[in-house]
C-alpha atoms as a PDB file:
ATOM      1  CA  UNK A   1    -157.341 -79.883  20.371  1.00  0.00           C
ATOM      2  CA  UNK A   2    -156.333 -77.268  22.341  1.00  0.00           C
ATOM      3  CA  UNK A   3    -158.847 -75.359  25.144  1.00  0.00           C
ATOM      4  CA  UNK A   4    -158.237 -72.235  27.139  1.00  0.00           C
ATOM      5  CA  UNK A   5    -160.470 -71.381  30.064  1.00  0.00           C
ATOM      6  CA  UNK A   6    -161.582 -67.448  29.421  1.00  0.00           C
ATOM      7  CA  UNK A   7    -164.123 -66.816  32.361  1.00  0.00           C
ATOM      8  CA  UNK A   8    -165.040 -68.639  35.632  1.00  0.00           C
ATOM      9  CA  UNK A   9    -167.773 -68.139  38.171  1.00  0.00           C
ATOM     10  CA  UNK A  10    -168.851 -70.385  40.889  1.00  0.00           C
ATOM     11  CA  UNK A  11    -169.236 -73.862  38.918  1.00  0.00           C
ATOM     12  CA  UNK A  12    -169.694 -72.353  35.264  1.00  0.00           C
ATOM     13  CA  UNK A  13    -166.470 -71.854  33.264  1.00  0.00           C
ATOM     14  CA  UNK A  14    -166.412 -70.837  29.312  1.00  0.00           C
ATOM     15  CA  UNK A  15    -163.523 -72.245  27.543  1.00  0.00           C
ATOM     16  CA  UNK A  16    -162.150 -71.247  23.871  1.00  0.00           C
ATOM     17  CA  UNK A  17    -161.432 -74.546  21.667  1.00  0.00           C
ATOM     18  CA  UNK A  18    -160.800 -74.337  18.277  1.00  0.00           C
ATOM     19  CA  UNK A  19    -162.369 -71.067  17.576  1.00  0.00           C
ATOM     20  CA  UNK A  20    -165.815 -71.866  19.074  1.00  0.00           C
ATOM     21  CA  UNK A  21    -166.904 -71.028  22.256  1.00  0.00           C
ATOM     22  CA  UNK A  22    -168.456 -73.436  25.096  1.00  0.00           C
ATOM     23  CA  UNK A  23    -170.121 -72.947  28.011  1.00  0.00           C
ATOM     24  CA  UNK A  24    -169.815 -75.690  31.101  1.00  0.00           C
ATOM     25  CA  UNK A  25    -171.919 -75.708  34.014  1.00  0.00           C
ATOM     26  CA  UNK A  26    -174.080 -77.748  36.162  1.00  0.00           C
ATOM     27  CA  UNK A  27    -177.513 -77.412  34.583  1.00  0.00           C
ATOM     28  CA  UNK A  28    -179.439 -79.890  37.116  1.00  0.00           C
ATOM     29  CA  UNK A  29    -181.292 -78.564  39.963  1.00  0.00           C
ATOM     30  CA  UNK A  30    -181.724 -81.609  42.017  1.00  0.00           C
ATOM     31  CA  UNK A  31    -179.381 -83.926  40.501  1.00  0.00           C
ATOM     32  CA  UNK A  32    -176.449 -83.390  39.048  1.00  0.00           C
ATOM     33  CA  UNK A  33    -176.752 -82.953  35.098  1.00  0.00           C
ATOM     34  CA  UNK A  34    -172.845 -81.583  33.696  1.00  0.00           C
ATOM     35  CA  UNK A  35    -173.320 -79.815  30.241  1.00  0.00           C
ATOM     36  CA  UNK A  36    -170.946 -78.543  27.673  1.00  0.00           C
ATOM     37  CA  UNK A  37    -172.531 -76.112  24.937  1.00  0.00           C
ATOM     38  CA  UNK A  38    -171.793 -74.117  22.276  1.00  0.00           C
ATOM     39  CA  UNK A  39    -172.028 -70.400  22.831  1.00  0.00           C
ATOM     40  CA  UNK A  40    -171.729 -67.046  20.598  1.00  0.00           C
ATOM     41  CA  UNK A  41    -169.545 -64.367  21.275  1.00  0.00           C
ATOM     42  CA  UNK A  42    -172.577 -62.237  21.944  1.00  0.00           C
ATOM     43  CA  UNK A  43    -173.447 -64.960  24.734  1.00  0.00           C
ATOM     44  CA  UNK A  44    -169.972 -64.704  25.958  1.00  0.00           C
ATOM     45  CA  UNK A  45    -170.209 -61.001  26.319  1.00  0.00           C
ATOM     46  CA  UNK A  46    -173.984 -61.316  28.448  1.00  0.00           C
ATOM     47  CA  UNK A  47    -172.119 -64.013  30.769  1.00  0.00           C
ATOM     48  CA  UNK A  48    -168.997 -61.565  31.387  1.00  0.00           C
ATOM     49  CA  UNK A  49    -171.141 -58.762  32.291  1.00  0.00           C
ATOM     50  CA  UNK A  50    -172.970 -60.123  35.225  1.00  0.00           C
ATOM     51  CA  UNK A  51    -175.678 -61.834  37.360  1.00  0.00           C
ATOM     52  CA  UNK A  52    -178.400 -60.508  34.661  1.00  0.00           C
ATOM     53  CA  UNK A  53    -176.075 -61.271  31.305  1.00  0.00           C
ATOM     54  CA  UNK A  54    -175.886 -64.441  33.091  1.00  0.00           C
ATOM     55  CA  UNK A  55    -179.366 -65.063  33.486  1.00  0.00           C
ATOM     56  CA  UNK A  56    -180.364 -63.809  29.913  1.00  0.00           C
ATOM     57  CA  UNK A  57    -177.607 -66.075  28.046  1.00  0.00           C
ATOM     58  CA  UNK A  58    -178.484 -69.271  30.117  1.00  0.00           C
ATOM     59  CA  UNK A  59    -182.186 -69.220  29.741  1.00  0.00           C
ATOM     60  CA  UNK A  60    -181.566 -68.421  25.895  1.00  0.00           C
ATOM     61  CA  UNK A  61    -179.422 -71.182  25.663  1.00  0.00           C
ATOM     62  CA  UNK A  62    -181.950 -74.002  27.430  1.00  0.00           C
ATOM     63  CA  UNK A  63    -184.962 -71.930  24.577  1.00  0.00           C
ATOM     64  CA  UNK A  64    -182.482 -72.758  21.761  1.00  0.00           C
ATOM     65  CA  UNK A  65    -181.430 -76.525  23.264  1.00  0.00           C
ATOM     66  CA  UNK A  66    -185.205 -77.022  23.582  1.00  0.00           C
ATOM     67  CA  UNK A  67    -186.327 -75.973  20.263  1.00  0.00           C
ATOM     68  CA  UNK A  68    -183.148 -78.237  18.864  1.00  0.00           C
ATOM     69  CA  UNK A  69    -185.186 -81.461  20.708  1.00  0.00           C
ATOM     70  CA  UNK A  70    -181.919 -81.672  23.564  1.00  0.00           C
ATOM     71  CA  UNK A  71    -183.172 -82.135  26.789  1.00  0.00           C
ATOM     72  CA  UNK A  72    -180.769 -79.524  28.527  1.00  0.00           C
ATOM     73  CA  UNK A  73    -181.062 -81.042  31.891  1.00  0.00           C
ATOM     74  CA  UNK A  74    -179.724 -84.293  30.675  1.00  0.00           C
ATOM     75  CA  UNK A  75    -175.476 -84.296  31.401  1.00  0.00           C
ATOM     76  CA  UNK A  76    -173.615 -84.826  28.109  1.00  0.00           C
ATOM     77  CA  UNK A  77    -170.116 -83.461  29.346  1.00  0.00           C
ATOM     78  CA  UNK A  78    -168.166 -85.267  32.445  1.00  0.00           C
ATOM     79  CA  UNK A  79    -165.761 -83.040  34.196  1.00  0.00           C
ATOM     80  CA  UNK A  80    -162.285 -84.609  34.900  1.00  0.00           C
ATOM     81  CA  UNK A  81    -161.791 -81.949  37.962  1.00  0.00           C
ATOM     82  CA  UNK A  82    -163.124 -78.721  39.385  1.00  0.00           C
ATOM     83  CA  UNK A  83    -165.245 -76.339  37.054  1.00  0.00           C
ATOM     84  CA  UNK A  84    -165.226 -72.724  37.650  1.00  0.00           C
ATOM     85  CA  UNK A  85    -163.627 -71.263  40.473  1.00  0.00           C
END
């Protein structure tokens, strides 16, 4: 299937596959711990518009991951080269 990157900052990167939206990032803070996750448009929109959107859509996305039982510190993506910028 077909992916196109839409935004990059620092080591996050949101791609467009299929319709959907995913976010990729490094969620670990002492190790390293590579996610890929499904996103809304709405979340989209808070990452585009800056350090707070950014902020507000990640910590909404570890709540939802949480409630859902996924650990979201736990990798379940593997990057095949640079992420973000």
């Amino acid at each position: 299937m077909n992916e196109e990157k839409i935004y990059a900052f620092n080591a996050l990167e949101i791609i467009r596959r299929g319709g959907q939206y995913y976010l990729r990032c490094n969620a670990g803070t002492h190790n390293e711990a590579w996610r890929e996750d499904e996103i809304s448009e709405q979340e989209v929109a808070k990452i585009k518009s800056g350090s707070a959107g950014r902020y507000e859509a990640m910590i909404g996305l570890q709540k939802r991951l949480i409630s859902s039982g996924i650990d979201p510190y736990i990798s379940n993506w593997t990057p095949s080269g640079p992420v973000g910028e």
